[in-house]
N, C-alpha and C. Protein backbone atom coordinates (compact mmCIF):
# COMPACT_ATOMS: atom_id res chain seq x y z
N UNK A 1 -3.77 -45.28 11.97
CA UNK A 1 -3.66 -44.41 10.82
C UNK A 1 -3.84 -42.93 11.21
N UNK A 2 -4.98 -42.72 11.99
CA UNK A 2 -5.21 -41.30 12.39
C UNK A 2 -4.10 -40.71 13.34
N UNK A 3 -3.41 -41.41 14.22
CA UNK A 3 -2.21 -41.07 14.89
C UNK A 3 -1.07 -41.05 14.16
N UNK A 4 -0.91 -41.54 12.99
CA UNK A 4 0.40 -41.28 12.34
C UNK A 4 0.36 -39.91 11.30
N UNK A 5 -0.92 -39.86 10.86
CA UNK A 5 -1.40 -38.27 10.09
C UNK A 5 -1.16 -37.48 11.24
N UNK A 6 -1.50 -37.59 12.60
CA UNK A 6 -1.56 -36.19 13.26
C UNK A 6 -0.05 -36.07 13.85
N UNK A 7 0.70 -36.95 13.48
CA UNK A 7 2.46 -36.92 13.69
C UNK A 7 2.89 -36.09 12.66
N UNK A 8 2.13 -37.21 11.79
CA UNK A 8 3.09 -36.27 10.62
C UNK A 8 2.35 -34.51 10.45
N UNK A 9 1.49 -34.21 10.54
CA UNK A 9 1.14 -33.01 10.50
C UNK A 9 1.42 -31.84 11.91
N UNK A 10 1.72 -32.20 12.92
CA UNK A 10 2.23 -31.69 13.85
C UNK A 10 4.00 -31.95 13.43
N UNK A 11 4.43 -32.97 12.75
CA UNK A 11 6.31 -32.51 12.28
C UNK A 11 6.85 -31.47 11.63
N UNK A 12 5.41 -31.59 10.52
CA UNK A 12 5.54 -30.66 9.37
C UNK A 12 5.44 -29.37 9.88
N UNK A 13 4.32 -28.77 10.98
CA UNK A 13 4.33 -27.38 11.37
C UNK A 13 5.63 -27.24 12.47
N UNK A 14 5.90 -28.24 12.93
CA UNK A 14 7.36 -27.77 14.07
C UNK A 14 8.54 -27.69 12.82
N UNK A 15 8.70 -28.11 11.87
CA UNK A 15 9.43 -28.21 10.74
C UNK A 15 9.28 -26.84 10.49
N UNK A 16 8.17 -26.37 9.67
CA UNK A 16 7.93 -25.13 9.00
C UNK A 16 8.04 -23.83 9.98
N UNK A 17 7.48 -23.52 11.77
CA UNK A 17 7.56 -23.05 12.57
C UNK A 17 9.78 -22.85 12.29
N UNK A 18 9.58 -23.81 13.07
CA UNK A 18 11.49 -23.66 12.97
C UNK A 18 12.16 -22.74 11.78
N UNK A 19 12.01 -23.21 10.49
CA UNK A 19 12.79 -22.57 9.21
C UNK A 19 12.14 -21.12 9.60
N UNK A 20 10.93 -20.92 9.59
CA UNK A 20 10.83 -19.25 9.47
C UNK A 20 11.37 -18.67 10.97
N UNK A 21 11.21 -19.34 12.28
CA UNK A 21 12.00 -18.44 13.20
C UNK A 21 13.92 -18.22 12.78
N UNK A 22 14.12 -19.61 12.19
CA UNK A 22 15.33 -19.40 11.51
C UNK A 22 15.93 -18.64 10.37
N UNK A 23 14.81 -18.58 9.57
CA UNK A 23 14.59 -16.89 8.38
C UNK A 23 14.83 -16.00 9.73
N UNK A 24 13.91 -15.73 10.37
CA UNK A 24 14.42 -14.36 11.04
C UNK A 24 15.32 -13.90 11.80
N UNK A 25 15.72 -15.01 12.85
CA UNK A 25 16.92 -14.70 13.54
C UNK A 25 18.22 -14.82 13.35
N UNK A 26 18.11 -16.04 12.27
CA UNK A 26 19.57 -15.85 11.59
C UNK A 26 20.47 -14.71 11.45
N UNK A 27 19.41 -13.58 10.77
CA UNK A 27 20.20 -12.50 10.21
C UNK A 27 20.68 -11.67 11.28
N UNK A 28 20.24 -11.66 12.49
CA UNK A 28 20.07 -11.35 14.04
C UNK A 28 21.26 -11.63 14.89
N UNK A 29 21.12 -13.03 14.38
CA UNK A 29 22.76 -14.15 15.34
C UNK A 29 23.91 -13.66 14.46
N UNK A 30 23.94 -13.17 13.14
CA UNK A 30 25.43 -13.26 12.16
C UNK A 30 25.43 -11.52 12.16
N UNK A 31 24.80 -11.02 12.42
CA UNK A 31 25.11 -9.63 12.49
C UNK A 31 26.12 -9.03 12.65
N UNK A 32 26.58 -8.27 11.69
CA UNK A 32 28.31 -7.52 12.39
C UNK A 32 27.88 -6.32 13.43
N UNK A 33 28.63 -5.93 14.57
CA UNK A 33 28.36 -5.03 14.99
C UNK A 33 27.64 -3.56 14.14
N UNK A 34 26.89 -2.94 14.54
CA UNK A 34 26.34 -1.61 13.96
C UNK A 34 27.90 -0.62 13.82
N UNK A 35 27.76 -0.13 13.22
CA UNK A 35 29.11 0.92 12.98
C UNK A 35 28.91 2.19 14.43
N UNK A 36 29.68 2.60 14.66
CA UNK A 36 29.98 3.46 15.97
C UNK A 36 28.97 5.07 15.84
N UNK A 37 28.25 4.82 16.74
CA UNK A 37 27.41 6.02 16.89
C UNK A 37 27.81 7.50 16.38
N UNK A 38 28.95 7.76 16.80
CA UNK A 38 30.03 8.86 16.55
C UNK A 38 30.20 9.10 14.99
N UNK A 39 30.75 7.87 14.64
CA UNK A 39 30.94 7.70 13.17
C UNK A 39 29.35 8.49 12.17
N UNK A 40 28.47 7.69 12.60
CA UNK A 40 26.90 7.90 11.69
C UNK A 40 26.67 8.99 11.76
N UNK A 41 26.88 9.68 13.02
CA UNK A 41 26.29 11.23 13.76
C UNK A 41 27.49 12.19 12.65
N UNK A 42 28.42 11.52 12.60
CA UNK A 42 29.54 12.60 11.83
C UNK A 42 28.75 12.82 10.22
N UNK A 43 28.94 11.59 9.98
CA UNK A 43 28.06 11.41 8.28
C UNK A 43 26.78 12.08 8.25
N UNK A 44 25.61 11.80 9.21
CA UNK A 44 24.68 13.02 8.61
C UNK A 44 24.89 14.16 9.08
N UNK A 45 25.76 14.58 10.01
CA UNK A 45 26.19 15.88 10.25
C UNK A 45 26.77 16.88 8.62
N UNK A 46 27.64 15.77 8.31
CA UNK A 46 28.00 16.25 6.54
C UNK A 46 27.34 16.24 5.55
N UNK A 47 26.20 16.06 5.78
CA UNK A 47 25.23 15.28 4.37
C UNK A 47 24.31 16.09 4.10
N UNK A 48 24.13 17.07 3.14
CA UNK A 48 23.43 17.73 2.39
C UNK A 48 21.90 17.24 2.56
N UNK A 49 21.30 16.25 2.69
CA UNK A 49 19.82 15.52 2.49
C UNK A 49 19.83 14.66 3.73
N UNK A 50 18.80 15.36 3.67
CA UNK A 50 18.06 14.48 5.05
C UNK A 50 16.73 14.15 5.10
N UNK A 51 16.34 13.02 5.88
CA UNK A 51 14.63 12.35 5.78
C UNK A 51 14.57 11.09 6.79
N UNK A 52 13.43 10.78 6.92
CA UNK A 52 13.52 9.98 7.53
C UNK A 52 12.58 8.57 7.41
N UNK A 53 12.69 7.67 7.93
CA UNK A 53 12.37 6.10 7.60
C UNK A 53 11.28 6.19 8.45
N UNK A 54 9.95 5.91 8.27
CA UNK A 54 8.41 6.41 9.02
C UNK A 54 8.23 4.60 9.14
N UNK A 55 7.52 4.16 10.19
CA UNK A 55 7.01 2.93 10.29
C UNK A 55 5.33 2.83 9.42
N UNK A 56 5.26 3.95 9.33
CA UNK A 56 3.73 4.00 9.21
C UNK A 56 3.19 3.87 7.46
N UNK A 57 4.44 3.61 6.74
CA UNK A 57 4.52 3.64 5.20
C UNK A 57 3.30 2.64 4.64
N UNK A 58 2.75 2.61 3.96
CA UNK A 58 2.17 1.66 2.98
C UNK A 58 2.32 0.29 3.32
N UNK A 59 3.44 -0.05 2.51
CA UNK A 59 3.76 -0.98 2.28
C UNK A 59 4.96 -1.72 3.49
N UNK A 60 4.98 -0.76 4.75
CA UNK A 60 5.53 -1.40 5.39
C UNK A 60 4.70 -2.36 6.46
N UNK A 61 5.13 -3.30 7.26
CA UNK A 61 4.26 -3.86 8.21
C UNK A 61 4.85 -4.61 9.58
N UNK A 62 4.31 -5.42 10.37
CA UNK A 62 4.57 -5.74 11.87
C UNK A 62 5.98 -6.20 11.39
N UNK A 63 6.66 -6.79 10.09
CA UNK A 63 7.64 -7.72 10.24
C UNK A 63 8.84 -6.53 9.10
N UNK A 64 8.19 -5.99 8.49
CA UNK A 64 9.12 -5.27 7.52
C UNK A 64 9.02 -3.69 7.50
N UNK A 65 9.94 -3.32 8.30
CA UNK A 65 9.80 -2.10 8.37
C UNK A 65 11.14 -1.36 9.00
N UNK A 66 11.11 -0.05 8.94
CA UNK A 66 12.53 1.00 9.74
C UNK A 66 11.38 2.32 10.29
N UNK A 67 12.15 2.58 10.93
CA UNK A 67 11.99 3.74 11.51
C UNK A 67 13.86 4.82 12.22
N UNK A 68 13.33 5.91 11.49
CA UNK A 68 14.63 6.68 12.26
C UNK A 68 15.17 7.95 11.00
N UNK A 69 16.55 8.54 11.46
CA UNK A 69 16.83 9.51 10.56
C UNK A 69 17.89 8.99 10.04
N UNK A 70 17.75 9.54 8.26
CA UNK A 70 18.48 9.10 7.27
C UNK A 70 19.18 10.43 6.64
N UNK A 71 20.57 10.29 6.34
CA UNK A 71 21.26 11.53 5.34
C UNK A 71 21.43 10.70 4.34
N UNK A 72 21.87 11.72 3.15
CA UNK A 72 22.72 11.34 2.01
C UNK A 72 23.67 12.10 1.59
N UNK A 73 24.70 11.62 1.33
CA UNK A 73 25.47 12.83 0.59
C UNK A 73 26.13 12.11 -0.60
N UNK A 74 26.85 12.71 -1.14
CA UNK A 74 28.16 12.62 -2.14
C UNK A 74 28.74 11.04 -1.97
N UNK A 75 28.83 11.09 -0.56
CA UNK A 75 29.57 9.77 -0.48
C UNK A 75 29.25 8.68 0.18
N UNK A 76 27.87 8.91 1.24
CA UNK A 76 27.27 7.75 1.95
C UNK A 76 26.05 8.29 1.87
N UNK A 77 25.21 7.31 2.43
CA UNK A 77 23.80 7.16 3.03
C UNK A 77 24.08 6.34 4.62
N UNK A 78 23.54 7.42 5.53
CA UNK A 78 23.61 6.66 7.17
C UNK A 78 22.30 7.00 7.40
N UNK A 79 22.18 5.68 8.38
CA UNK A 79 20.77 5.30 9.24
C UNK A 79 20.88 5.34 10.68
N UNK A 80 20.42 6.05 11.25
CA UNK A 80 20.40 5.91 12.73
C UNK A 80 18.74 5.51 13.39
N UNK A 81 18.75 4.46 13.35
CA UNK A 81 17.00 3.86 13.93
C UNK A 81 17.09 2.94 14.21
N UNK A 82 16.11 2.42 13.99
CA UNK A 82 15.55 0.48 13.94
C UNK A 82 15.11 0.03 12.59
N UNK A 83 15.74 -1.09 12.49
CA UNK A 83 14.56 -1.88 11.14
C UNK A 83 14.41 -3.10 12.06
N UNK A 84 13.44 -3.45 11.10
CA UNK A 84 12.67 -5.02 11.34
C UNK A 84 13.81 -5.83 11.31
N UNK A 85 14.86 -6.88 11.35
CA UNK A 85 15.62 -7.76 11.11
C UNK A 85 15.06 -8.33 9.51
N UNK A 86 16.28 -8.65 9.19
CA UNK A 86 15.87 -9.77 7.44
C UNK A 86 17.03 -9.77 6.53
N UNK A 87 17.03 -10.78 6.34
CA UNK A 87 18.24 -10.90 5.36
C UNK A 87 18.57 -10.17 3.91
N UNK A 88 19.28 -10.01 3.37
CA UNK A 88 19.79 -9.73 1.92
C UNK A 88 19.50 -8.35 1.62
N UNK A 89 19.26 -7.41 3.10
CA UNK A 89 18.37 -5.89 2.50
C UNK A 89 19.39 -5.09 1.62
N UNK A 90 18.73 -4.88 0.91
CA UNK A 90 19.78 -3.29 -0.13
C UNK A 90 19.12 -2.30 -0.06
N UNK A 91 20.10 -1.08 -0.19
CA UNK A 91 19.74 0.45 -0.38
C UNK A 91 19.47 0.85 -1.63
N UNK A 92 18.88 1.34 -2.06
CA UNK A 92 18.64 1.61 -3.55
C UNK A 92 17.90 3.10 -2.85
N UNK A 93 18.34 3.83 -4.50
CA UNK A 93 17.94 5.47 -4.56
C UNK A 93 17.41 5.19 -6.10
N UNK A 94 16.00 6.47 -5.86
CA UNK A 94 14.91 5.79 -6.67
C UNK A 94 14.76 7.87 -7.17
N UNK A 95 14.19 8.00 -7.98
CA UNK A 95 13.91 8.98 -8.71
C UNK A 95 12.79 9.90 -8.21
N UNK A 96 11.81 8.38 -7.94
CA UNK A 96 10.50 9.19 -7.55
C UNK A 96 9.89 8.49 -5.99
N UNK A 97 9.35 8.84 -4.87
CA UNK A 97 9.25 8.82 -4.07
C UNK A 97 7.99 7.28 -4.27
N UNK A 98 8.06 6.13 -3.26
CA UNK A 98 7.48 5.01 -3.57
C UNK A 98 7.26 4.49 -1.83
N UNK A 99 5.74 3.91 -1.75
CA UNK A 99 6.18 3.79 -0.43
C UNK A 99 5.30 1.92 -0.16
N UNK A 100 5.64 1.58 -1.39
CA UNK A 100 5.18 0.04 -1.28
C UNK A 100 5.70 -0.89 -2.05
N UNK A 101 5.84 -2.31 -1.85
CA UNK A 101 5.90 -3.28 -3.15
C UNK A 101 5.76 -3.08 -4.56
N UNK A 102 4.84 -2.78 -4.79
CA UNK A 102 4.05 -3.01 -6.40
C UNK A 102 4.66 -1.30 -6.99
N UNK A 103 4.99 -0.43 -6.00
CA UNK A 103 5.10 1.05 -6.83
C UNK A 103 6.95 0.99 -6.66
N UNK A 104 7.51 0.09 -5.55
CA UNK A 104 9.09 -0.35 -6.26
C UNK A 104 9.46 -1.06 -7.19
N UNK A 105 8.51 -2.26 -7.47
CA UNK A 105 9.11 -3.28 -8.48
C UNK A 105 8.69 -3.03 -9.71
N UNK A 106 7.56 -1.57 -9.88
CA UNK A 106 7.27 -0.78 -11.12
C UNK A 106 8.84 -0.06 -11.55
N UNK A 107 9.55 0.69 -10.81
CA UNK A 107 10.30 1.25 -11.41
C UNK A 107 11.93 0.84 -10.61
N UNK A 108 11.85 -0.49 -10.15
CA UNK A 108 13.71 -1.02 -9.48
C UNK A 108 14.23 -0.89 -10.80
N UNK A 109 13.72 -0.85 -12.17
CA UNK A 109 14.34 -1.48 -13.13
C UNK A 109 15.24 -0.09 -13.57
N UNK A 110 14.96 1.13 -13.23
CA UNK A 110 15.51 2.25 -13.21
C UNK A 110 16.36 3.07 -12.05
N UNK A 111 16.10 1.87 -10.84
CA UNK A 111 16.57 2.11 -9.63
C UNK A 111 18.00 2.29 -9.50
N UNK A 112 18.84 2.58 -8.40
CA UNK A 112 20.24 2.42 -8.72
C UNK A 112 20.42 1.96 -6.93
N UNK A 113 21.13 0.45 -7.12
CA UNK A 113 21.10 -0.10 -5.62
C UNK A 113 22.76 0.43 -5.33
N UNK A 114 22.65 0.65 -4.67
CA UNK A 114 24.05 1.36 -3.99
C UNK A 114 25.10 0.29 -2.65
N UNK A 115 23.68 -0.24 -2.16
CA UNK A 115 24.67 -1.35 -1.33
C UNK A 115 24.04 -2.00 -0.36
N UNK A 116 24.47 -2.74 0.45
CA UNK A 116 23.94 -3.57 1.52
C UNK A 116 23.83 -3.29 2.64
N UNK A 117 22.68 -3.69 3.41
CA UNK A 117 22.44 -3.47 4.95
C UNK A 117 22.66 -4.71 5.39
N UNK A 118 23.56 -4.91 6.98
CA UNK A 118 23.65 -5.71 7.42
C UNK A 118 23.51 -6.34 8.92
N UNK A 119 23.05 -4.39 9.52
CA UNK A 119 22.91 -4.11 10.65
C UNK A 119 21.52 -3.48 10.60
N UNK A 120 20.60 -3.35 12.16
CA UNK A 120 19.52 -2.72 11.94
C UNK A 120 19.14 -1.98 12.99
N UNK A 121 19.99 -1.52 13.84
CA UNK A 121 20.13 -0.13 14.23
C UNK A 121 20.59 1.06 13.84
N UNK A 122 21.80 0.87 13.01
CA UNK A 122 22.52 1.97 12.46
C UNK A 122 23.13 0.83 11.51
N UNK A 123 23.44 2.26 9.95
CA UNK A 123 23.88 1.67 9.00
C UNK A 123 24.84 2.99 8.50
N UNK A 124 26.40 2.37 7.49
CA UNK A 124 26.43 3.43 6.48
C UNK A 124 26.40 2.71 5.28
N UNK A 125 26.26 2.92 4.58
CA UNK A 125 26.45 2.45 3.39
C UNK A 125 27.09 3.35 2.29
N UNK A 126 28.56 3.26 1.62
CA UNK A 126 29.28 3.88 0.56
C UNK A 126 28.50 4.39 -0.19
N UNK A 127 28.14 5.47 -1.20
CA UNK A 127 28.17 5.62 -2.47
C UNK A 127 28.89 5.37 -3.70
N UNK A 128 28.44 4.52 -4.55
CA UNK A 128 29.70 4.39 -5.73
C UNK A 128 29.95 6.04 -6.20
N UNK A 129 31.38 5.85 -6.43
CA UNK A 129 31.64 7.14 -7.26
C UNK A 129 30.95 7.76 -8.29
N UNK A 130 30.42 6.38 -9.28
CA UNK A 130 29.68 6.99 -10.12
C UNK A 130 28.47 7.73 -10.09
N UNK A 131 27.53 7.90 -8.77
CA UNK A 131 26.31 7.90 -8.41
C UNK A 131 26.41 9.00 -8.07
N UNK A 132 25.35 10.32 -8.97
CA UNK A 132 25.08 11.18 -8.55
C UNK A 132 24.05 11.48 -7.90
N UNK A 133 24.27 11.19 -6.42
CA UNK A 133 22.57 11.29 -5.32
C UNK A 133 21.67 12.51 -5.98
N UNK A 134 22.17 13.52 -6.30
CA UNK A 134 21.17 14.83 -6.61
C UNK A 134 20.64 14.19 -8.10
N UNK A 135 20.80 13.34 -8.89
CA UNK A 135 19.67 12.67 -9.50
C UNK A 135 18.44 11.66 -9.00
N UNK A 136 18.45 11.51 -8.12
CA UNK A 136 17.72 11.22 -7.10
C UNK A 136 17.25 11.89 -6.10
N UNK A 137 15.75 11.01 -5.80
CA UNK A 137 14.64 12.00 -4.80
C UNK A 137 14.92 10.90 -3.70
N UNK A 138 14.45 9.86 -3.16
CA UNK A 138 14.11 9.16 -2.13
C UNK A 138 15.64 7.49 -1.93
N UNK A 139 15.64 7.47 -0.97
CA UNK A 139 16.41 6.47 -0.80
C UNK A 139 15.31 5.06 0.09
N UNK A 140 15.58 4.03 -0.62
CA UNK A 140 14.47 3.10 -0.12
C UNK A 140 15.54 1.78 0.07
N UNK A 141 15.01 0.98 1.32
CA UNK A 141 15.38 -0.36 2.02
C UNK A 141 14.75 -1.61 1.40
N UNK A 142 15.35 -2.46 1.22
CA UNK A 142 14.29 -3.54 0.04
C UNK A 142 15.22 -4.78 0.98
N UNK A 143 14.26 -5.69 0.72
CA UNK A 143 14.67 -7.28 1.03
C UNK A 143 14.78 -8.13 -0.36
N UNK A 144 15.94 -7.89 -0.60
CA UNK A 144 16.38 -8.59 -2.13
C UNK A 144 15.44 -9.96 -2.35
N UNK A 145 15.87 -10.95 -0.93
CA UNK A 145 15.66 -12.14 -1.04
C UNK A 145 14.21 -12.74 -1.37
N UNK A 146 13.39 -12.00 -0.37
CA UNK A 146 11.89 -12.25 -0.24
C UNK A 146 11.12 -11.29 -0.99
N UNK A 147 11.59 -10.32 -2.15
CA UNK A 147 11.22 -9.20 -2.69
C UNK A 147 9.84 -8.52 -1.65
N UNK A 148 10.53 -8.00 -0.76
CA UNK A 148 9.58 -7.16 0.58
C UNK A 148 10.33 -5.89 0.67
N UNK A 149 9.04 -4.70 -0.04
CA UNK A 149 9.45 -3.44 0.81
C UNK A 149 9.93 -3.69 2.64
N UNK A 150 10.85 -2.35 2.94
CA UNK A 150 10.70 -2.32 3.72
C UNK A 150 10.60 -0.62 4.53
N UNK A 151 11.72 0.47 4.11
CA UNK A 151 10.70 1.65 4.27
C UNK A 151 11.26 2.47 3.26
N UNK A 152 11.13 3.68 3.29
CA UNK A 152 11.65 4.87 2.07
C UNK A 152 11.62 6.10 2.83
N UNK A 153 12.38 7.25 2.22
CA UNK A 153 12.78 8.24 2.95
C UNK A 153 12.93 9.36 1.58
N UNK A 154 12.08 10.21 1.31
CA UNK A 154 11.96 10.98 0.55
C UNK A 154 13.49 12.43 1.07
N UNK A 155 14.29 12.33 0.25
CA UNK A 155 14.77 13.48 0.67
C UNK A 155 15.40 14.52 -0.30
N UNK A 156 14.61 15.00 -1.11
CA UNK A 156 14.67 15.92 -2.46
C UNK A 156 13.33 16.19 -2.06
C-alpha cells in the first residue's frame, strides 16, 4: 500500500512538473521570429514617447517580467529588450501609470488593449486607428491567460 501511494504521488508531481515546464516553453518553441532589428530601431526612431520596461517594478518577478526601451506613436508601440516568456501577453495603454496586479485589474476595465505580444525580445505592435495614444500615460504588458502583470512603461 505504502509503495503504491509513493507511485502515485511521485506521478502526480512528474505530471504537474511537466505541464508547467510545458506552460513555459511552449510559448518559447511556437514563437514567430522577433521582427527585424532595423525595422523596431526605425519605429522608435519616429515615435514621439518614449520609456522604458524596468525589471525592478512591483509587481513584476523572477518569472514575469521585461526589461528594455519602449516608443509609442500614432501608429505602433515597439519593444526592444527581454521579457520573461508566457503565453497570451497583450499591450494595453492605461491612463494612469500602474506597476502591479491589483492597481491593473482596478482600472483594465478603462484600459484600451491594443494588441498582442508574441515575441520576447523585440516587439511591434499596430495601433488601431481609433486610438488616440496622447490620451494615454503608460503602456503596460499583461498575461491575459494567467491574469499576471508583467511590466509598464510610463511615457507621458
Amino acid at each position: 500500500m505504502r509503495r503504491i501511494l509513493i507511485l502515485s504521488a511521485t506521478h502526480l508531481l512528474t505530471l504537474g512538473l511537466g505541464f508547467g515546464l510545458g506552460v513555459y516553453f511552449l510559448p518559447i518553441l511556437t514563437a514567430p521570429d522577433d521582427p527585424p532589428l532595423a525595422q523596431v530601431q526605425a519605429a522608435m526612431r519616429e515615435a514621439p514617447h518614449h520609456t522604458r520596461f524596468r525589471r525592478d517594478l512591483k509587481g513584476s518577478d523572477a518569472v514575469h517580467w521585461a526589461e528594455g526601451e519602449v516608443s509609442v506613436s500614432p501608429r505602433q508601440v515597439a519593444f526592444d529588450g527581454r521579457m520573461g516568456p508566457g503565453p497570451d501577453y497583450k499591450v494595453y495603454l492605461v491612463r494612469d501609470f500602474v506597476d502591479n496586479k491589483a492597481d491593473f485589474l482596478r482600472i483594465k476595465a478603462q484600459a484600451q488593449r491594443i494588441g498582442e505580444v508574441k515575441t520576447f525580445n523585440r516587439f511591434l505592435v499596430d495601433v488601431p486607428g481609433n486610438v488616440d495614444v496622447d490620451d494615454y500615460t503608460t503602456v503596460v504588458v499583461w498575461c491575459e491567460r494567467f491574469s499576471q502583470f508583467i511590466s509598464a512603461g510610463q511615457y507621458r
